[in-house]
Protein backbone atom coordinates (compact mmCIF):
# COMPACT_ATOMS: atom_id res chain seq x y z
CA UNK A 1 -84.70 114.10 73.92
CA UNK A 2 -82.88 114.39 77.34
CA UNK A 3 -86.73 114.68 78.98
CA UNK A 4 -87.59 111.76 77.11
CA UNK A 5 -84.50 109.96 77.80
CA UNK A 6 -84.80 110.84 81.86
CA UNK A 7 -88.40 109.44 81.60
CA UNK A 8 -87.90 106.29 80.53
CA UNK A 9 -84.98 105.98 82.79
CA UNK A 10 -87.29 106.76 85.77
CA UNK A 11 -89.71 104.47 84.11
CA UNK A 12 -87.50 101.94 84.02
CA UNK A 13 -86.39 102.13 87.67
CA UNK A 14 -90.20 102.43 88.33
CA UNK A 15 -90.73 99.34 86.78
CA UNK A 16 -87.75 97.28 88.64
CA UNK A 17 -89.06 98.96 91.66
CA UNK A 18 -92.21 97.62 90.97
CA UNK A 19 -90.88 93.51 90.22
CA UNK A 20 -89.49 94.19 93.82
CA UNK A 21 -92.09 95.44 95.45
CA UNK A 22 -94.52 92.77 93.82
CA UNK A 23 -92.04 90.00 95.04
CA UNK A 24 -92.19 91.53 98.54
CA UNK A 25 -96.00 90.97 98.24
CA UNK A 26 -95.79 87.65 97.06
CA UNK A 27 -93.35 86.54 99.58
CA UNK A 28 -95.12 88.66 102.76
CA UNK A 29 -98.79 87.69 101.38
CA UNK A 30 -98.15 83.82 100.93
CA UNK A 31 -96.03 83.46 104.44
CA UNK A 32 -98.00 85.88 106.37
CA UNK A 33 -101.83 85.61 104.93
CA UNK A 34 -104.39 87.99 104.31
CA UNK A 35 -104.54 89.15 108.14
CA UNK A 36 -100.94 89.95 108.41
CA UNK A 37 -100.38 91.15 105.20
CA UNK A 38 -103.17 93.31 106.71
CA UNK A 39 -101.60 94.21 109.91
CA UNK A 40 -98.09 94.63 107.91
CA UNK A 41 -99.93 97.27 105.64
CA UNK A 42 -101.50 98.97 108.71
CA UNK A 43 -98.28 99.62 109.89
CA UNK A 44 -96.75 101.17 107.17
CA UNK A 45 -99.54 103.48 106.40
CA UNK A 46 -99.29 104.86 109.95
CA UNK A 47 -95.18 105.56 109.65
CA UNK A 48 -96.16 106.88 106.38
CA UNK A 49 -98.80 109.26 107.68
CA UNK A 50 -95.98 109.93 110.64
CA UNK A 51 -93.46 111.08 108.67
CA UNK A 52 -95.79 113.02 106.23
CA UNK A 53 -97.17 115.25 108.79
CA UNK A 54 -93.48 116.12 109.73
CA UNK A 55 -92.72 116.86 105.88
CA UNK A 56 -94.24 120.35 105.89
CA UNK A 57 -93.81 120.17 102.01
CA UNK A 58 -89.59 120.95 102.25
CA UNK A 59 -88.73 118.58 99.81
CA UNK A 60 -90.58 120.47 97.86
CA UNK A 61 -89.33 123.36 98.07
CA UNK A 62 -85.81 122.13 97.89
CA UNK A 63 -86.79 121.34 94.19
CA UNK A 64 -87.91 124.80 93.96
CA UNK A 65 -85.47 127.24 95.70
CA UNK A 66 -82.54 125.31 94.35
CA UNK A 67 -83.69 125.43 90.98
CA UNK A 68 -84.70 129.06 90.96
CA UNK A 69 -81.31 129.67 92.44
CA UNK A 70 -82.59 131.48 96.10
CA UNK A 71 -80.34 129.34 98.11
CA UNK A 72 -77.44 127.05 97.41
CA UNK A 73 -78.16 123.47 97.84
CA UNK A 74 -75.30 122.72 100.15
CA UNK A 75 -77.68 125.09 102.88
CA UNK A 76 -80.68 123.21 101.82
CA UNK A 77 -79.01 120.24 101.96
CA UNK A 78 -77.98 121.34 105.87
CA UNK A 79 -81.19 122.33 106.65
CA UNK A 80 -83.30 119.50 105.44
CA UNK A 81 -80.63 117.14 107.86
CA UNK A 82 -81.15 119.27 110.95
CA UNK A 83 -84.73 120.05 109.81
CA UNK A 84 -85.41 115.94 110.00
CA UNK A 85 -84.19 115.68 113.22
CA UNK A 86 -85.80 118.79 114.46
CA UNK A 87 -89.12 117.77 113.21
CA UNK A 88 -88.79 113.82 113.48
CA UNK A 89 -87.91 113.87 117.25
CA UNK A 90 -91.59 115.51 117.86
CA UNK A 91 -93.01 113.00 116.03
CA UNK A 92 -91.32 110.30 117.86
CA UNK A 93 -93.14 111.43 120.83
CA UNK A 94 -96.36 111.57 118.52
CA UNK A 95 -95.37 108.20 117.45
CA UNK A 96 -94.83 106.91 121.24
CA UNK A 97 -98.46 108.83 122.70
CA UNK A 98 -100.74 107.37 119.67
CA UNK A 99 -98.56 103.30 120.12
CA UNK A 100 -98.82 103.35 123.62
CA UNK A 101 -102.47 103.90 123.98
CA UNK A 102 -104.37 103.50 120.55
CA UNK A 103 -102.74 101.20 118.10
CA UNK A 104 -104.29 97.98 119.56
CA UNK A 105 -108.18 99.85 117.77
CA UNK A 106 -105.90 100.45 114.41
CA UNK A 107 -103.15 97.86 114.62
CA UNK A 108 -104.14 94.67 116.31
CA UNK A 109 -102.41 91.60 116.89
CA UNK A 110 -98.94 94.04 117.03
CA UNK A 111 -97.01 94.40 120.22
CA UNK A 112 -96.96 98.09 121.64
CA UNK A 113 -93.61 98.07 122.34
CA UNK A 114 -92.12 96.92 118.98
CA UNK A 115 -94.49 99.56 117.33
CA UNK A 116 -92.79 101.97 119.68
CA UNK A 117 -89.63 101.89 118.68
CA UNK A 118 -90.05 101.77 115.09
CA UNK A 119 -91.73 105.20 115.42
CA UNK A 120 -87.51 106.36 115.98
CA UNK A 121 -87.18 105.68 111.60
CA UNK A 122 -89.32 108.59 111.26
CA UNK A 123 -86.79 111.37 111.03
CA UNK A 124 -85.30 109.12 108.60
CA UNK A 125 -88.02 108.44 106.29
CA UNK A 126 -88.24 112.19 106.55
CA UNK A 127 -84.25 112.66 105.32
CA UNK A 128 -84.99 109.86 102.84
CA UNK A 129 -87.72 112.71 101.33
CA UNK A 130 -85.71 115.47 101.36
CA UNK A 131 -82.66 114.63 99.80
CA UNK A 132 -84.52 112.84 97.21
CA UNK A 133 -85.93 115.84 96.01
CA UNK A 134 -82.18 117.48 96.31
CA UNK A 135 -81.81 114.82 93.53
CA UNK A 136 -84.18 115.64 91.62
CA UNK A 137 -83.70 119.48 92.12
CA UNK A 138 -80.02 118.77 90.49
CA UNK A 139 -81.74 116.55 88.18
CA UNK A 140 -79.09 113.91 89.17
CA UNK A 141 -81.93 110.94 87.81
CA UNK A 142 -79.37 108.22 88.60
CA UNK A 143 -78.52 108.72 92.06
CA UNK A 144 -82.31 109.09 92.35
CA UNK A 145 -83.02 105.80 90.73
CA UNK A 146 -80.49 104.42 92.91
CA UNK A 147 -81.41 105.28 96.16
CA UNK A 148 -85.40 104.07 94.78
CA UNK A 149 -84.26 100.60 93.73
CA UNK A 150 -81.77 99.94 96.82
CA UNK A 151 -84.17 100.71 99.38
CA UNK A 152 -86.50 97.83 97.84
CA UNK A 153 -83.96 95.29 97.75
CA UNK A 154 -82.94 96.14 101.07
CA UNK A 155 -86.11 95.62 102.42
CA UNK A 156 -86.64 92.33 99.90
CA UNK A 157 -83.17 91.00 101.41
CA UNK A 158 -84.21 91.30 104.86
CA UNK A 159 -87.42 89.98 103.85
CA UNK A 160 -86.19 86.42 103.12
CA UNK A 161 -83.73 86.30 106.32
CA UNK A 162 -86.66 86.82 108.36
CA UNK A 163 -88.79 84.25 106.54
CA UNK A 164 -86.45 81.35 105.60
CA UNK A 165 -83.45 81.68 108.09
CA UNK A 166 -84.88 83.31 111.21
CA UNK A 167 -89.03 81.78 110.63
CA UNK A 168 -90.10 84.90 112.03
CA UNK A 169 -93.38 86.49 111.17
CA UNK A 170 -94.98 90.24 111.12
CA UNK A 171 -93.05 91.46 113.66
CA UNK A 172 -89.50 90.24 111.80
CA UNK A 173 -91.15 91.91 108.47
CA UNK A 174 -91.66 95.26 110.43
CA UNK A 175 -88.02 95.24 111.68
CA UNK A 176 -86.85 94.44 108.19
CA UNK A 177 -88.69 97.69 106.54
CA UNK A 178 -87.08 99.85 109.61
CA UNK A 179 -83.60 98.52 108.87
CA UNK A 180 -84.40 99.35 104.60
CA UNK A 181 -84.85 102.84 105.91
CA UNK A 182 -81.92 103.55 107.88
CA UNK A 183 -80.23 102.15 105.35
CA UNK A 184 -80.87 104.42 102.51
CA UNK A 185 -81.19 107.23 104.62
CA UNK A 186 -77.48 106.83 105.36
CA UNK A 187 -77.23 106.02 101.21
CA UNK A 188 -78.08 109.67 101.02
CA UNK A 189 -76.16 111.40 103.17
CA UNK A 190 -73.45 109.72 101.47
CA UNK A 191 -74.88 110.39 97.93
CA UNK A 192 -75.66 114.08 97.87
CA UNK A 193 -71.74 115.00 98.94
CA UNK A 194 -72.96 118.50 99.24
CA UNK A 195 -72.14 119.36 102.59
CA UNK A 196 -68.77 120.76 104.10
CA UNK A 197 -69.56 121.82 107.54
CA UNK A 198 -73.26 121.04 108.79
CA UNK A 199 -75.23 124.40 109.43
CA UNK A 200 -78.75 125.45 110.13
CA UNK A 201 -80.32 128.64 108.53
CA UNK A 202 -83.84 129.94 110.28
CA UNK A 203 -84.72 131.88 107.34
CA UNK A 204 -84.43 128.95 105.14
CA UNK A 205 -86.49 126.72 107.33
CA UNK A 206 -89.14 129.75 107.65
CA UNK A 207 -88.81 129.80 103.61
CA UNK A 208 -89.40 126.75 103.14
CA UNK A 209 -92.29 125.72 105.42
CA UNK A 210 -93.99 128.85 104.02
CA UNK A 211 -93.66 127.70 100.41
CA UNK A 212 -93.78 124.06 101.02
CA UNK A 213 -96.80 124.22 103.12
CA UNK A 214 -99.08 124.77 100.42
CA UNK A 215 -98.23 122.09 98.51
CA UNK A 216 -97.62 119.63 102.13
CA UNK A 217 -101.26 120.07 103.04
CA UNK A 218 -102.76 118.82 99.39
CA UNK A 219 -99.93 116.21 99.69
CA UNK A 220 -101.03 114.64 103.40
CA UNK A 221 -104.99 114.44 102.04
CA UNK A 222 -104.11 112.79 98.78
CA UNK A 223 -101.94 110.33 101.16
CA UNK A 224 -105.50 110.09 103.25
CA UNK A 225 -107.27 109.58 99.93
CA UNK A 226 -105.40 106.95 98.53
CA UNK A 227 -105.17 104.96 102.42
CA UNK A 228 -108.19 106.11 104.50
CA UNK A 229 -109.70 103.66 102.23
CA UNK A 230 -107.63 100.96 104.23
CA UNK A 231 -108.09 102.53 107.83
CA UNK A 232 -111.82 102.59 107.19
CA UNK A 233 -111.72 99.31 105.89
CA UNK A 234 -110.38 97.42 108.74
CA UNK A 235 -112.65 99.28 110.97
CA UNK A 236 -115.54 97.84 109.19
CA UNK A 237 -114.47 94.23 108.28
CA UNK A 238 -111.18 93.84 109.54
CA UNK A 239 -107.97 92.83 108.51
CA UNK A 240 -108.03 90.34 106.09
CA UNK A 241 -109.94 92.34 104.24
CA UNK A 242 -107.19 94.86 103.99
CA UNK A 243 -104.69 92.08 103.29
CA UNK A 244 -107.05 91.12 100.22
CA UNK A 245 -107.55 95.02 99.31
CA UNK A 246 -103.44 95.32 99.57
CA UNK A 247 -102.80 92.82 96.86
CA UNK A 248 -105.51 94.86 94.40
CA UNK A 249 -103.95 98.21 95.06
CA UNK A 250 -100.23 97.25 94.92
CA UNK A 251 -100.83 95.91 91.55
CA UNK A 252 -103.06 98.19 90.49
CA UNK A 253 -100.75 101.49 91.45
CA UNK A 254 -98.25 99.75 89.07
CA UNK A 255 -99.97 101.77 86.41
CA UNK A 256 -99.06 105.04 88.04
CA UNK A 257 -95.12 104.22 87.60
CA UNK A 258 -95.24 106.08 84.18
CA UNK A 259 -97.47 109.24 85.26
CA UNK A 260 -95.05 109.69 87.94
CA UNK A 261 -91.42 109.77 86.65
CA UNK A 262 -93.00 111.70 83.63
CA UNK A 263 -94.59 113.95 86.87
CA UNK A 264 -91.42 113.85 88.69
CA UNK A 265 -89.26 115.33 85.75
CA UNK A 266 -92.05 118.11 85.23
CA UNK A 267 -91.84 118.93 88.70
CA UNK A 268 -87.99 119.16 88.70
CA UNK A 269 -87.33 121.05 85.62
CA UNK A 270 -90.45 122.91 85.57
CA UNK A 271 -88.98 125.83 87.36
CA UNK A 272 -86.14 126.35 84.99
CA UNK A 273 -88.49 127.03 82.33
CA UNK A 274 -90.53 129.58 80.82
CA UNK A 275 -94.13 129.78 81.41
CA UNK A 276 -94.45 129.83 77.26
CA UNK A 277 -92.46 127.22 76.49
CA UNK A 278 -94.36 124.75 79.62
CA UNK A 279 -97.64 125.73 77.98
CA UNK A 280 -96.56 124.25 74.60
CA UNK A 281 -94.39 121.04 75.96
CA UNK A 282 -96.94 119.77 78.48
CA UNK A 283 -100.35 119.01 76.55
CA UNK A 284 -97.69 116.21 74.72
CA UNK A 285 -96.31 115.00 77.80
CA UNK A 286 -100.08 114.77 79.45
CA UNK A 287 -101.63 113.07 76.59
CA UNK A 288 -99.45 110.66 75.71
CA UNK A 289 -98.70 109.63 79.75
CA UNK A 290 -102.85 108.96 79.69
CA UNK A 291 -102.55 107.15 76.56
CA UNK A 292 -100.42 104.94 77.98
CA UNK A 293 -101.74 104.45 81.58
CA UNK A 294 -104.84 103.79 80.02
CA UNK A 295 -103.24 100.45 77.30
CA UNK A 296 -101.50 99.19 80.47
CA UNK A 297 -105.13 99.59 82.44
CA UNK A 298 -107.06 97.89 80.02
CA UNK A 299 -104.16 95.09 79.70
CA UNK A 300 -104.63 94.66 83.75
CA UNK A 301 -108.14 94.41 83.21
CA UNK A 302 -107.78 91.55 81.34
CA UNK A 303 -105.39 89.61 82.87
CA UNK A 304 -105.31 90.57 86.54
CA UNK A 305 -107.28 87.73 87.84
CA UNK A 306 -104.84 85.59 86.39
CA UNK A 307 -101.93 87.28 87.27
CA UNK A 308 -103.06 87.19 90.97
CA UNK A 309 -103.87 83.56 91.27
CA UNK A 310 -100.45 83.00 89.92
CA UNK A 311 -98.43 85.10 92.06
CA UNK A 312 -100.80 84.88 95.48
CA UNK A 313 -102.43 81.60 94.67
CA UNK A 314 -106.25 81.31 94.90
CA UNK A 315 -106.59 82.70 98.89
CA UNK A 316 -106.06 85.72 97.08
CA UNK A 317 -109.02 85.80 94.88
CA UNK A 318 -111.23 87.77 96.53
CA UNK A 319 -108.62 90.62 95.27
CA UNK A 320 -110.06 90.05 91.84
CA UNK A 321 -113.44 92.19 92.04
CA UNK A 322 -111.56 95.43 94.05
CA UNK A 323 -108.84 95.53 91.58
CA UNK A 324 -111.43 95.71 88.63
CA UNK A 325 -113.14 98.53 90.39
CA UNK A 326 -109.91 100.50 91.51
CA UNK A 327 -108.70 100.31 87.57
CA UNK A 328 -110.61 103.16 85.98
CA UNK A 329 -109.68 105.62 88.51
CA UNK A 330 -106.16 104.89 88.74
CA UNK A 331 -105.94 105.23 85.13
CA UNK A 332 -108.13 109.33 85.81
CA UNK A 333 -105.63 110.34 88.55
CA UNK A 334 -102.69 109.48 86.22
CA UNK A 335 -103.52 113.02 84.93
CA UNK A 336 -103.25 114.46 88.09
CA UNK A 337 -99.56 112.53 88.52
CA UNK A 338 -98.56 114.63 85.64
CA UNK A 339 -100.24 117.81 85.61
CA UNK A 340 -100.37 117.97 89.46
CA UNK A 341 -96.86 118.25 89.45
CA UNK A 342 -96.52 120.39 86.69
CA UNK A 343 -98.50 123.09 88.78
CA UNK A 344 -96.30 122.42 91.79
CA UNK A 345 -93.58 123.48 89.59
CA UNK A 346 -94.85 126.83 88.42
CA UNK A 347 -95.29 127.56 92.57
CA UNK A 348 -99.03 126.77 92.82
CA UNK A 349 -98.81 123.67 95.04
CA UNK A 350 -102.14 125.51 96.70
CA UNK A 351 -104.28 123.82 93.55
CA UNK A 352 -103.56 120.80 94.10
CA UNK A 353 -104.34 120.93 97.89
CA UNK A 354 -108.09 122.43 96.88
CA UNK A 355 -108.43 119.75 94.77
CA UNK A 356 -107.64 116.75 97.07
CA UNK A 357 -109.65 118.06 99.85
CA UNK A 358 -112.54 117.82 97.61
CA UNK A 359 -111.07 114.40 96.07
CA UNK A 360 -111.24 113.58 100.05
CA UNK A 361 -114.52 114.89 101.42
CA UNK A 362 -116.09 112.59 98.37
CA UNK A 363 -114.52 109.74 98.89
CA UNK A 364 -115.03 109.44 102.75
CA UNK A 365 -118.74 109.48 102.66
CA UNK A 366 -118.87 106.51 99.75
CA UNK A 367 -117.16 104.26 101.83
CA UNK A 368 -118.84 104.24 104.62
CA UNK A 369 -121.47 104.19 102.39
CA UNK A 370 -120.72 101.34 99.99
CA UNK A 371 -118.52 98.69 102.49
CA UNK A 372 -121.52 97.63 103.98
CA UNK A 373 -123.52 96.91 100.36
CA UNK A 374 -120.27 95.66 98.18
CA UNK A 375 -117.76 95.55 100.53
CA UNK A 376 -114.01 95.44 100.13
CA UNK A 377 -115.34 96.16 96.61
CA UNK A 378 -117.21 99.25 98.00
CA UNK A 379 -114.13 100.55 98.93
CA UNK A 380 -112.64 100.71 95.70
CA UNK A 381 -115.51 101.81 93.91
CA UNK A 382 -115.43 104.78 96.39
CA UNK A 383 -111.91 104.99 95.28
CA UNK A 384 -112.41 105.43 91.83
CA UNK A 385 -115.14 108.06 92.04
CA UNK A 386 -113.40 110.17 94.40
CA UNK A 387 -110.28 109.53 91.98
CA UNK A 388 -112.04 110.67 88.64
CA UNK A 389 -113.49 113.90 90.57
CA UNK A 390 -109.36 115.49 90.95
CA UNK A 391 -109.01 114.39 87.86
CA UNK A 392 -111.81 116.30 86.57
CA UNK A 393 -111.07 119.25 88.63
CA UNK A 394 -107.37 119.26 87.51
CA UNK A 395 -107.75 119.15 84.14
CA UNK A 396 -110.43 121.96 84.12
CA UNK A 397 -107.89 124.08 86.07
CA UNK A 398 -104.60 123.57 83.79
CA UNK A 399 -106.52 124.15 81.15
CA UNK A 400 -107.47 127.89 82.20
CA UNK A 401 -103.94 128.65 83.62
CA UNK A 402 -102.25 127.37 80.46
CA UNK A 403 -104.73 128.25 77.72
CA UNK A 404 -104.89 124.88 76.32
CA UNK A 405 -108.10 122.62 75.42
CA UNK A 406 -108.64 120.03 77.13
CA UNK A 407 -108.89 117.42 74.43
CA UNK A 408 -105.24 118.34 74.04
CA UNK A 409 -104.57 117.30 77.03
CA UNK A 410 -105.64 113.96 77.34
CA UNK A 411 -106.35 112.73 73.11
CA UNK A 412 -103.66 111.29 71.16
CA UNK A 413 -102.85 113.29 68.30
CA UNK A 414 -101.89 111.60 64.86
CA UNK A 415 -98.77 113.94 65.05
CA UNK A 416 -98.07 111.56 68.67
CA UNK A 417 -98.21 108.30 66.23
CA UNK A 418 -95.34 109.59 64.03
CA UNK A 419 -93.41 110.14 66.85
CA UNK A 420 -93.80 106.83 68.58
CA UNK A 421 -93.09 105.45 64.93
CA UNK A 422 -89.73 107.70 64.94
CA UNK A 423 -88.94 106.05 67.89
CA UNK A 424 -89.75 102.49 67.49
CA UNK A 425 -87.62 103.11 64.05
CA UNK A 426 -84.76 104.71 66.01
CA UNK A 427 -84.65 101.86 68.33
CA UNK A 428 -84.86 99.54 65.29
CA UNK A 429 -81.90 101.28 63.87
CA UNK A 430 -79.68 100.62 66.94
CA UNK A 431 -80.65 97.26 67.26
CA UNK A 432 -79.61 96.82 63.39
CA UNK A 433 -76.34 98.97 63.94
């Protein structure tokens, strides 16, 4: 029960993260339009892909070594500080290179300068990572749901001084997700409390970029998976059309929020386990995280062109057909949110890095193939295929390494009804109590 309790609690913060997030898109698409929302989106997925090639998978392997007990996690803690500032301050000058001379092809419309010295947050957004996953690796779920929702309000807070006291625009939105960062960042140096006297280990470093880096490489494609779509995008039509593709995939990634804190716990308690008693608990966990993914899909379906004419208003309705297409392969890679993870956690990160190179050389090809017949719909149609493919691949793999069918892993079982009746009557009970 305290894996089912955790998951609902990440679920939960998943979910306020998600009203947040959504009101950030309402209030950045409807005072910015579709061609900064587009520009705003840009810019993000560039930090993101920043930091990300700096991550070298050690928040991973924080999870890992300080669950398996290898190293304490005040030195992982230590290292994971110097290691940010190590790492980040090469790609500031990354950052600086690529601003200076190519982000008016990738970014337009953004001043060099500005995007220069946002490129500094980097080591941040890299401390942000680690000491999440020191979190998670001391399954401390709270102060990890904490440091999730503040950084979104943050960022929603400055949001609305920029818009409605200051009337500034996608420059004033950009300086508003910098100052979210450095923000929490500093949140979590505060949180973790681990560290007495700040220290840096070379073997631990070493360690960790030789375990993490399996996992880091699968981690950086799947990032290119789920945005090259956006990069290619703009490239081809521009960006509005990424502003319009934006709205589609932040709603539609809502439906991941339940794969993923069911993924995170795996990943963070995984470890601690026997290989036995993972074999028999996951199949349940899998199943029922599709079952649901896939209710909340088809409910999206239904309603999601009216739910973005109400929250974006009808400039936002070409949205409508990408977000239909994107559905059925968000609700595929939900497996891979849980069992992707779960491998990670038995120490085979390497999987899941086979898997979404092929996940990427697919969906490359298809949309540069199917932009210029469907477009922004193309996009996510290449999306989806490319999606369903991991999944695929995933499933057939866990299913060898942990000796269970695959219709176990992803078909409700009637012994899964009588336990979502045990807990709708426990609930019940409470409520009557």
């Amino acid at each position: 029960m305290t894996f089912l309790k955790h998951t609902f609690s990440l679920f939960f913060t998943q979910i306020l993260a998600t009203v947040l997030i959504t009101i950030i898109s309402i209030v950045n698409a409807r005072y910015l339009g579709p061609s900064g929302l587009g520009i705003m989106s840009l810019v993000v997925v560039v930090l993101t892909l920043l930091s990300m090639f700096g991550n070298l998978g050690i928040g991973l392997s924080n999870i890992f070594f300080g669950g398996k007990k290898k190293y304490s996690w005040e030195e992982l803690t230590n290292n994971s500080i110097v290691s940010s500032i190590i790492l980040g301050s090469l790609l500031i000058v990354v950052g600086i290179i690529y601003f200076l001379y190519f982000s008016e092809n990738l970014i337009p419309q953004t001043g060099a300068e500005l995007l220069v010295i946002i490129s500094f947050i980097v080591p941040f957004m890299l401390l942000i990572n680690y000491l999440q996953y020191i979190l998670l690796g001391q399954y401390r779920i709270k102060e990890y749901n904490l440091t999730t929702i503040l950084q979104n309000l943050m960022y929603l807070i400055f949001i609305f001084v920029n818009f409605l006291i200051l009337n500034g625009g996608v420059q004033g939105v950009i300086i508003s997700y910098v100052l979210a960062v450095l923000l929490t960042s500093l949140l979590l140096i505060f949180r973790v409390k681990t560290i007495k006297r700040l220290s840096f280990k070379l073997e631990i470093f070493q360690e960790s970029i030789k375990f993490g880096v399996k996992g880091y490489i699968g981690t950086v494609i799947q990032f290119f998976n789920y945005r090259i779509d956006m990069l290619i995008l703009n490239m081809l039509l521009g960006a509005a059309s990424v502003g319009y593709y934006t709205i589609a995939v932040s709603l539609v990634e809502a439906l991941w929020y339940f794969p993923n804190a069911v993924g995170t716990l795996l990943l963070s308690r995984t470890p601690k386990l026997k290989t036995e008693d993972v074999n028999k608990s996951t199949p349940l966990i899998s199943r029922n995280a599709f079952f649901i993914t896939l209710v909340l899909g088809v409910i999206l379906f239904v309603f999601g062109k009216f739910i973005i004419v109400l929250l974006f208003g009808n400039e936002y309705l070409p949205s409508v057909e990408p977000l239909w297409y994107l559905i059925p392969g968000i609700v595929a890679l939900s497996i891979c949110k849980v069992l992707g993870n779960e491998l990670a956690g038995r120490g085979k990160p390497i999987i899941n890095t086979y898997i979404s190179i092929t996940s990427l050389v697919v969906n490359i090809p298809l949309n540069f193939l199917l932009i210029p017949v469907l477009g922004i719909s193309g996009s996510a149609l290449a999306s989806t295929v490319s999606y369903t493919v991991s999944a695929i691949l995933t499933l057939v793999y866990f299913s060898r390494v942990s000796e269970n069918r695959i219709s176990d892993l992803i078909i409700l079982k009637k012994s899964d009804l009588e336990l979502y009746r045990g807990i709708v009557a426990g609930f019940i009970g409470k409520k009557k109590d």
